[in-house]
C-alpha atoms as a PDB file:
ATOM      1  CA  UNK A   1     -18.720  -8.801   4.738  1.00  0.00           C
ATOM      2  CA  UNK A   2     -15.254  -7.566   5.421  1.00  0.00           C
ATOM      3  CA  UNK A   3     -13.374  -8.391   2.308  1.00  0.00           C
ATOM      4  CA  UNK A   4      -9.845 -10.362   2.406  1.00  0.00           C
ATOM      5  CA  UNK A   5      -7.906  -7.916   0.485  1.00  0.00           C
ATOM      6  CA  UNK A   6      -9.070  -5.399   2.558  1.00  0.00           C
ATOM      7  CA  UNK A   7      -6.148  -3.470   4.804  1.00  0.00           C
ATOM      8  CA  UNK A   8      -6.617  -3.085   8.672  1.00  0.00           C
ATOM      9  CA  UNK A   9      -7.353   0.531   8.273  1.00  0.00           C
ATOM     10  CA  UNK A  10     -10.009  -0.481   5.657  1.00  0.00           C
ATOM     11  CA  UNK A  11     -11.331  -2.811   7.852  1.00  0.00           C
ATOM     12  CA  UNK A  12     -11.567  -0.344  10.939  1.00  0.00           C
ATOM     13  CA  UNK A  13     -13.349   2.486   8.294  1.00  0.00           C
ATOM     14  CA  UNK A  14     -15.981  -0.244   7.871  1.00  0.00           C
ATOM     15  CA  UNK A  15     -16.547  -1.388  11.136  1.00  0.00           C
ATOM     16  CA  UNK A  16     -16.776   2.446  11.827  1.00  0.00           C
ATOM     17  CA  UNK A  17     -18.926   3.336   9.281  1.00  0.00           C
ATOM     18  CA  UNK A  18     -21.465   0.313  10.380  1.00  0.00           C
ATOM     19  CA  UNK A  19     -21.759   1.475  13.769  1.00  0.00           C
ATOM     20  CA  UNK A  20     -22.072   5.184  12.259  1.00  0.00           C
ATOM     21  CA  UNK A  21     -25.351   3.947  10.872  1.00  0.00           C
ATOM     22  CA  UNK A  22     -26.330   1.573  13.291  1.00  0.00           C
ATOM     23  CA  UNK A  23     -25.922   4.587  15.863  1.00  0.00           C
ATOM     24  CA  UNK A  24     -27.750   6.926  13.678  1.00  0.00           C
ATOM     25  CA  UNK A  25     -30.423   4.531  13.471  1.00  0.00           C
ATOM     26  CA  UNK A  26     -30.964   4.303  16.999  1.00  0.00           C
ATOM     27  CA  UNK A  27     -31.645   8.237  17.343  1.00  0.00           C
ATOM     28  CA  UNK A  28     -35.039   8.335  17.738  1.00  0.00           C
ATOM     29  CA  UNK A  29     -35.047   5.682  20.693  1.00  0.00           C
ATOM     30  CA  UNK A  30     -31.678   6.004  22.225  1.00  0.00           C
ATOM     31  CA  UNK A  31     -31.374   7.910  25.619  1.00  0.00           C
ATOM     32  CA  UNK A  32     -28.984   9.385  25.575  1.00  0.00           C
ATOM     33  CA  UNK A  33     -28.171  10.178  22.520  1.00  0.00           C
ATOM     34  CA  UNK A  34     -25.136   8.312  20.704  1.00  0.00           C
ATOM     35  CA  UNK A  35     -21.953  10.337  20.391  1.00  0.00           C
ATOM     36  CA  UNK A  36     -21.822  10.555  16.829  1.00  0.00           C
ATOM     37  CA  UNK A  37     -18.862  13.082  16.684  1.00  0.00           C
ATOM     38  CA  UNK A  38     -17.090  10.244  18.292  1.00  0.00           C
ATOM     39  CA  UNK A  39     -17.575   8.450  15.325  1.00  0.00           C
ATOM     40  CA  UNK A  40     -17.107  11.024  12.885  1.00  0.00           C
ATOM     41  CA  UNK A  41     -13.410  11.780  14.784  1.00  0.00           C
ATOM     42  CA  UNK A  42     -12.432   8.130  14.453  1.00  0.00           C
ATOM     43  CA  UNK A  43     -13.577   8.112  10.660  1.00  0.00           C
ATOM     44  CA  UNK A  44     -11.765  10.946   9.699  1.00  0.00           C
ATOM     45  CA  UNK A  45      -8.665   9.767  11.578  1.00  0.00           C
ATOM     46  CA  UNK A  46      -8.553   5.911   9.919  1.00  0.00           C
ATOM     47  CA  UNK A  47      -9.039   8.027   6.731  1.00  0.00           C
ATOM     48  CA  UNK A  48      -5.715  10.335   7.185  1.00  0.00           C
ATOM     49  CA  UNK A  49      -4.345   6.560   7.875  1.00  0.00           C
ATOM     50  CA  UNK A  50      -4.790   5.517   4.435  1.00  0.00           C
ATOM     51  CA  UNK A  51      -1.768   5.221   2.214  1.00  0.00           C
ATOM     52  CA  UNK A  52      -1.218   7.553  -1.430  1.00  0.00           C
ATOM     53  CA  UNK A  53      -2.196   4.670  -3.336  1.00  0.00           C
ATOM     54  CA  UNK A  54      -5.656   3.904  -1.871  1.00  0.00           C
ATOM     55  CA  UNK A  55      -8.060   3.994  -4.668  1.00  0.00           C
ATOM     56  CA  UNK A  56      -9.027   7.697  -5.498  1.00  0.00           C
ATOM     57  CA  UNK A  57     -12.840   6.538  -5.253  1.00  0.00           C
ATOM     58  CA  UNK A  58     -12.804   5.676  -1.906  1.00  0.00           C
ATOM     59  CA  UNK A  59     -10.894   8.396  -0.752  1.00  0.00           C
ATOM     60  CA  UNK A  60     -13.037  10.854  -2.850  1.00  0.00           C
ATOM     61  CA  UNK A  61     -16.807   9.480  -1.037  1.00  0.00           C
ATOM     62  CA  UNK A  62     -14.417   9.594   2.597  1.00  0.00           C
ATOM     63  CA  UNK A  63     -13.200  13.157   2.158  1.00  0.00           C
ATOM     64  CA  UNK A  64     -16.968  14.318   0.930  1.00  0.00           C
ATOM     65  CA  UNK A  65     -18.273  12.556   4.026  1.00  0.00           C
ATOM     66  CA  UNK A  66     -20.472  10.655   1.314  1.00  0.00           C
ATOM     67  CA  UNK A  67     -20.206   7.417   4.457  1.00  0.00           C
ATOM     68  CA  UNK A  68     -22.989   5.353   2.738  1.00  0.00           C
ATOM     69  CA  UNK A  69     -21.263   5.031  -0.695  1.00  0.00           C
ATOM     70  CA  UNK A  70     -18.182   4.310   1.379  1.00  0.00           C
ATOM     71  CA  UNK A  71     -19.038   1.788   2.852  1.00  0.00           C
ATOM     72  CA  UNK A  72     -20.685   0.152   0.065  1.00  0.00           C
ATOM     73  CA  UNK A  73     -17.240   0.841  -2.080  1.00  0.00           C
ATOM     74  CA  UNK A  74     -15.607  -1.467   1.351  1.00  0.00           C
ATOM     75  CA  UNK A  75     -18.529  -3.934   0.872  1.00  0.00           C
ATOM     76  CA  UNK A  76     -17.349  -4.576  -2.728  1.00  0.00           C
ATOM     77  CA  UNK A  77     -20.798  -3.184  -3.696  1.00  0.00           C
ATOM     78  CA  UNK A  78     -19.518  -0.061  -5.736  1.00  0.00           C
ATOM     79  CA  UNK A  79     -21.600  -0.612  -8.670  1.00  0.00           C
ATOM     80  CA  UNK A  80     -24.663   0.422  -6.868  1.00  0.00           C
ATOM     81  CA  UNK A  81     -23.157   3.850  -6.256  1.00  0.00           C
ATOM     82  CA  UNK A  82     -22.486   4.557  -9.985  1.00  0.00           C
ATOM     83  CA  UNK A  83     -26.125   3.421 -10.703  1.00  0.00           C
ATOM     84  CA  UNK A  84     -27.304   5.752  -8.060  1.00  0.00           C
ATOM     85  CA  UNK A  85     -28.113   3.360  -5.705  1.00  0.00           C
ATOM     86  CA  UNK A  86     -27.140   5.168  -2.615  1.00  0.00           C
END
């Protein structure tokens, strides 16, 4: 899943975004609750990480907290987003 030319930072955005979802899946059943700010902190933190000449794509769906079309940009799956897929 995690690509090769992916950075470490990348890397650590996707492992964060999958346990975003994974976490926010788990809502209705999880006691207590998951600490989803947690999540959101670390996000936006590996996402000030990210050097001036990440692609503007990426950092656009990051900054617009649009998580599920980043993390399908990570997954190499980015055509589904312009298609509306997400």
């Amino acid at each position: 899943m995690v690509g090769m030319n992916m950075s470490a930072t990348e890397q650590g955005i996707l492992l964060a975004l999958l346990e975003l979802e994974q976490a926010v899946k788990s809502i209705p059943k999880a006691s207590p609750k998951p600490d989803l700010q947690a999540l959101f902190s670390r996000i936006d933190e590996l996402t000030r990480e990210l050097p001036r000449e990440t692609d503007p794509a990426l950092l656009h769906y990051l900054h617009r907290r649009s998580y599920e079309k980043a993390r399908l940009w990570l997954e190499g799956r980015d055509a589904e987003n312009q298609t509306g897929g997400a």
